[in-house]
Structures are given as C-alpha cells and as structure tokens.
C-alpha atoms as a PDB file:
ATOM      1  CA  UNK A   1      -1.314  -1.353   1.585  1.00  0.00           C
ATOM      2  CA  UNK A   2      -2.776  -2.735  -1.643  1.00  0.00           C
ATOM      3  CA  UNK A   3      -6.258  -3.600  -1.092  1.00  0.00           C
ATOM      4  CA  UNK A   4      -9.065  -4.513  -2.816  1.00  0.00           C
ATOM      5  CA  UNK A   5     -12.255  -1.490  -3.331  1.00  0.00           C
ATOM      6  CA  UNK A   6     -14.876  -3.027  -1.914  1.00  0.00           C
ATOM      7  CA  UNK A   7     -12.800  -3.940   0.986  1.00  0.00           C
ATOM      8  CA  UNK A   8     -12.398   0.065   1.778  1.00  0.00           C
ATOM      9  CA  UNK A   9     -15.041   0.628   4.112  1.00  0.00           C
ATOM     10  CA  UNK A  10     -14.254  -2.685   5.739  1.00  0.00           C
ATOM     11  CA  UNK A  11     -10.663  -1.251   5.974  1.00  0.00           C
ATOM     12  CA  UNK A  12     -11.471   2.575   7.499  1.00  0.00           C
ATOM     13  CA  UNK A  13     -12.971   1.367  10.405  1.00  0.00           C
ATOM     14  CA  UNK A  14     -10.658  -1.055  11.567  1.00  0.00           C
ATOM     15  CA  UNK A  15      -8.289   1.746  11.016  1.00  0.00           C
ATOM     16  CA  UNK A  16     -10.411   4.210  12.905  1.00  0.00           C
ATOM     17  CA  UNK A  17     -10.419   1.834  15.559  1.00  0.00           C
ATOM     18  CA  UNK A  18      -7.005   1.708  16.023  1.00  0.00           C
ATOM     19  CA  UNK A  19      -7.111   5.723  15.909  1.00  0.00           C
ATOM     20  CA  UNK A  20      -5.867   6.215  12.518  1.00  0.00           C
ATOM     21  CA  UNK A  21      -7.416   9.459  10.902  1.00  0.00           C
ATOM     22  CA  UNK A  22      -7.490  10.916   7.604  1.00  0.00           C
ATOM     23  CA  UNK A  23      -4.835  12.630   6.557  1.00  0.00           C
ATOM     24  CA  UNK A  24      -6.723  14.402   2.882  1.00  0.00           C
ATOM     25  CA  UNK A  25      -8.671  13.683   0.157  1.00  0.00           C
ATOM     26  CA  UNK A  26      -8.024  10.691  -1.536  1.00  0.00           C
ATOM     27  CA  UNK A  27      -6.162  11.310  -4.955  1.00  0.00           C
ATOM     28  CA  UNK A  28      -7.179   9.202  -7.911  1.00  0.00           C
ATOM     29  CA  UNK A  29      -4.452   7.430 -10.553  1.00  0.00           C
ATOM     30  CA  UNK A  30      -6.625   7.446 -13.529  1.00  0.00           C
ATOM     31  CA  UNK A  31      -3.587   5.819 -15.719  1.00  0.00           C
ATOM     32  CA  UNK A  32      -3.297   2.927 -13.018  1.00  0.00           C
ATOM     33  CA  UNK A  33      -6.805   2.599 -12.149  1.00  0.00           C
ATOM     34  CA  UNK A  34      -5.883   2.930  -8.159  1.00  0.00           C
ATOM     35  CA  UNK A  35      -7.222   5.453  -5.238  1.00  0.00           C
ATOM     36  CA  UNK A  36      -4.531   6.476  -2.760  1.00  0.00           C
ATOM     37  CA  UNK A  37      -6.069   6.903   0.842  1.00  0.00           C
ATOM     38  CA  UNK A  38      -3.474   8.514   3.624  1.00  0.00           C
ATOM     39  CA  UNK A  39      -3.725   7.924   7.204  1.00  0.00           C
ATOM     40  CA  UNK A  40      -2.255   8.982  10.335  1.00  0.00           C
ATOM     41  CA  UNK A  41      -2.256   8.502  13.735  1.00  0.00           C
ATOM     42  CA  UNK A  42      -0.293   9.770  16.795  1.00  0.00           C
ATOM     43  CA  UNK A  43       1.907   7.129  19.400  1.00  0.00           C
ATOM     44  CA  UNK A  44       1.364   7.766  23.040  1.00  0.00           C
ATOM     45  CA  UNK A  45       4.306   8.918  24.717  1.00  0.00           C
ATOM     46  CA  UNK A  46       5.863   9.822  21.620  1.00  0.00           C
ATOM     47  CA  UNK A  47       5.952  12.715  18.920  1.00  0.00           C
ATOM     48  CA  UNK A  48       5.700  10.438  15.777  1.00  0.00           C
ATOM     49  CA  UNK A  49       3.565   9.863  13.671  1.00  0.00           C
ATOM     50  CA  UNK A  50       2.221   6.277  11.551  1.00  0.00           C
ATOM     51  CA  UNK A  51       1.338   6.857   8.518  1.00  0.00           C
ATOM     52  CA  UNK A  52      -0.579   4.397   5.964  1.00  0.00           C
ATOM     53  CA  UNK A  53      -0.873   4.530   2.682  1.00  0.00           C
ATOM     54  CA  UNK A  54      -4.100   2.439   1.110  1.00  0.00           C
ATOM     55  CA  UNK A  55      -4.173   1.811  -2.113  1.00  0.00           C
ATOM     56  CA  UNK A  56      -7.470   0.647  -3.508  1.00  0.00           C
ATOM     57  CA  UNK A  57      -7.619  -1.769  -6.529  1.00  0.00           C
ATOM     58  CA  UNK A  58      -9.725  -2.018  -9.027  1.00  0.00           C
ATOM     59  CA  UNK A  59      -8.506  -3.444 -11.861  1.00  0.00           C
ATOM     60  CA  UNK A  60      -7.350  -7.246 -12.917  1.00  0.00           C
ATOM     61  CA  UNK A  61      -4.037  -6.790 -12.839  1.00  0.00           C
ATOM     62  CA  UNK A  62      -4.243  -5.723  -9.103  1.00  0.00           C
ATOM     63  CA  UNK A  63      -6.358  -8.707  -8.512  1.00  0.00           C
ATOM     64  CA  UNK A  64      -3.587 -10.547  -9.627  1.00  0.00           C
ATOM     65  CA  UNK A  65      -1.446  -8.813  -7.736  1.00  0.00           C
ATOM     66  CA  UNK A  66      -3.522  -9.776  -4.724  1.00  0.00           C
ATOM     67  CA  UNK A  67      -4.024 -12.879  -5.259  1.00  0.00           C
ATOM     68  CA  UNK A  68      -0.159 -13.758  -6.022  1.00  0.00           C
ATOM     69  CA  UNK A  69       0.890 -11.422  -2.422  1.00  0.00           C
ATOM     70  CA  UNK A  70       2.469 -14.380  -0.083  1.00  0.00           C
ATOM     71  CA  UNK A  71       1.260 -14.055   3.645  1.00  0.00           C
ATOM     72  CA  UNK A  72       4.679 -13.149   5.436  1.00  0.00           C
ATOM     73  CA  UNK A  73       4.760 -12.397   9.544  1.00  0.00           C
ATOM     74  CA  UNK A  74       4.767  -8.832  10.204  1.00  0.00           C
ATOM     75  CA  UNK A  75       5.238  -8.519  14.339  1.00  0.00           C
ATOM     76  CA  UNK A  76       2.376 -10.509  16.184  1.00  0.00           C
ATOM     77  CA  UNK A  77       0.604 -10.980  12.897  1.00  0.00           C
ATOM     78  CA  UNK A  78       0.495 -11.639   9.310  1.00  0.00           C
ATOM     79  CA  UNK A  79       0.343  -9.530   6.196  1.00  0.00           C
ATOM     80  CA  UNK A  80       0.044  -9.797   2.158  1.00  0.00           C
ATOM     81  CA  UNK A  81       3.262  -8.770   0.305  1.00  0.00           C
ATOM     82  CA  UNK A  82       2.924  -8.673  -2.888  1.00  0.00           C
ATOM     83  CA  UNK A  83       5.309 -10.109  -5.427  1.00  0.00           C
ATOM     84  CA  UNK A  84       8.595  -7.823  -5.891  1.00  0.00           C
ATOM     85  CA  UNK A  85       7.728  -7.949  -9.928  1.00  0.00           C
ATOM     86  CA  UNK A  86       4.480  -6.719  -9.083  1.00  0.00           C
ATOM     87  CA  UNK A  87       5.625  -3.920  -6.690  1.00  0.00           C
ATOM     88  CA  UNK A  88       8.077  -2.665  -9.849  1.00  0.00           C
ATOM     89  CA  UNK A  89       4.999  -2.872 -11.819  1.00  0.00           C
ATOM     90  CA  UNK A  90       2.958  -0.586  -9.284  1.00  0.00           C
ATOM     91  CA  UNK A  91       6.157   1.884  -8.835  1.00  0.00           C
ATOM     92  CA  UNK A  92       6.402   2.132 -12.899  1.00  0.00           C
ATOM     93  CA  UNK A  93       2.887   2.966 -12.660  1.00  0.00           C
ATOM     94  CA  UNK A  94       3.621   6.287 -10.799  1.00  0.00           C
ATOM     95  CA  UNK A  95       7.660   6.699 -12.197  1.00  0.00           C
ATOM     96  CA  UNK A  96       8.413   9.337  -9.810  1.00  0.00           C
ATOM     97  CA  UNK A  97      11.924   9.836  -8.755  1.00  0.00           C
ATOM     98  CA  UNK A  98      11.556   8.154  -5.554  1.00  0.00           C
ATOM     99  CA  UNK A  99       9.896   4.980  -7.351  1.00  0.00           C
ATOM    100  CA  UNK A 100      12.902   5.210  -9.846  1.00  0.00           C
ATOM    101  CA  UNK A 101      15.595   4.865  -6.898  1.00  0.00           C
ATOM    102  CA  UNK A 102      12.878   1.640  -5.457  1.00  0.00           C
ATOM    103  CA  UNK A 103      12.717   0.261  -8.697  1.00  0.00           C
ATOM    104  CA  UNK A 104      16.536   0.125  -9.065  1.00  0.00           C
ATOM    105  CA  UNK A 105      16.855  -1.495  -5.294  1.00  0.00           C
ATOM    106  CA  UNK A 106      14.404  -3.971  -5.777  1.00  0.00           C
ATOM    107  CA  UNK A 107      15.665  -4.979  -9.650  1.00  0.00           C
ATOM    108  CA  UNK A 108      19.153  -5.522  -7.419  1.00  0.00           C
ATOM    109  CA  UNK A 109      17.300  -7.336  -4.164  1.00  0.00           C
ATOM    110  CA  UNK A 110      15.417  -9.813  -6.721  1.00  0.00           C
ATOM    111  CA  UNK A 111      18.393 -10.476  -8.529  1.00  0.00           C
ATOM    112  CA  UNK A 112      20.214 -12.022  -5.559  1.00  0.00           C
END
C-alpha cells in the first residue's frame, strides 16, 4: 500500500484493529524518499499468514502518484491503485530482480 506519511498513524491502528502486527523495523529508501512498514497477521482456522506492505510517501512525485491511483473494487470495498506507469516508476526505484521480472509483466499488461 502506497500511502501518504502523515496518514501512518491513522493507518497502524486500523491495522492493529484488524490484528495486524509488526513484522520489523521499518527500512528507509533514502534514494526514493519512501519508508517500508511490514505487517502480519494470522487467519483463524488456518496456518497462513497476510502480510502488508506500507509504503509511506513523502515526496511529490508520490503525491502524484496518489492523487492519479483510480478507486477500483477490491472484495466488499474499494481501494487506490495506482497508475501501472507509476508502479514501473516505484519498482525502478528499488530495481531488484523481482521488480525487474514486474517491470517486464506490467510493460507487456499495459501494452495490450
């Protein structure tokens, strides 16, 4: 999840609520300007585990990001997505071999 930072505490306990915990400390993308949050919780009746990741946005090209996300139903509810251009941006950001593999899917997805 892409949020905005001075939603975070906002965020954490409507997670906790929902019995999401902590899963470490938070790790800090200085070239990006983002905070990475992990979360976990446990399903009744069930050995799995849901995880979330929250990214926290500071900068104006995240804003954008934000703003631009279309509200697309997720289950009972709603969610922001953001734009697929802006979700390559965010995976270049990081580059890792697993965003590399994204990337590629998503350049073929959009192109459709």
């Amino acid at each position: 999840m892409l949020n905005l930072f001075e939603q975070f505490n906002e965020i954490m306990h409507v997670l906790a609520r929902l019995g999401y915990h902590t899963n470490s400390q938070s790790i800090e993308f200085r070239d990006s300007g983002l905070t990475l949050h992990r979360l976990w919780k446990t399903t009744v009746g069930s050995e799995d585990i849901l995880l979330v990741a929250l990214l926290l946005a500071q900068q104006p090209v995240h804003r954008r990001m934000l703003r631009a996300a279309k509200l697309t139903k997720w289950g009972a509810t709603k969610i922001r997505v953001v734009q697929p251009a802006d979700l390559i941006t965010l995976k270049q950001a990081r580059n890792s071999a697993a965003d590399q593999v994204d990337i590629q899917t998503l350049k073929h997805a959009h192109k459709k």
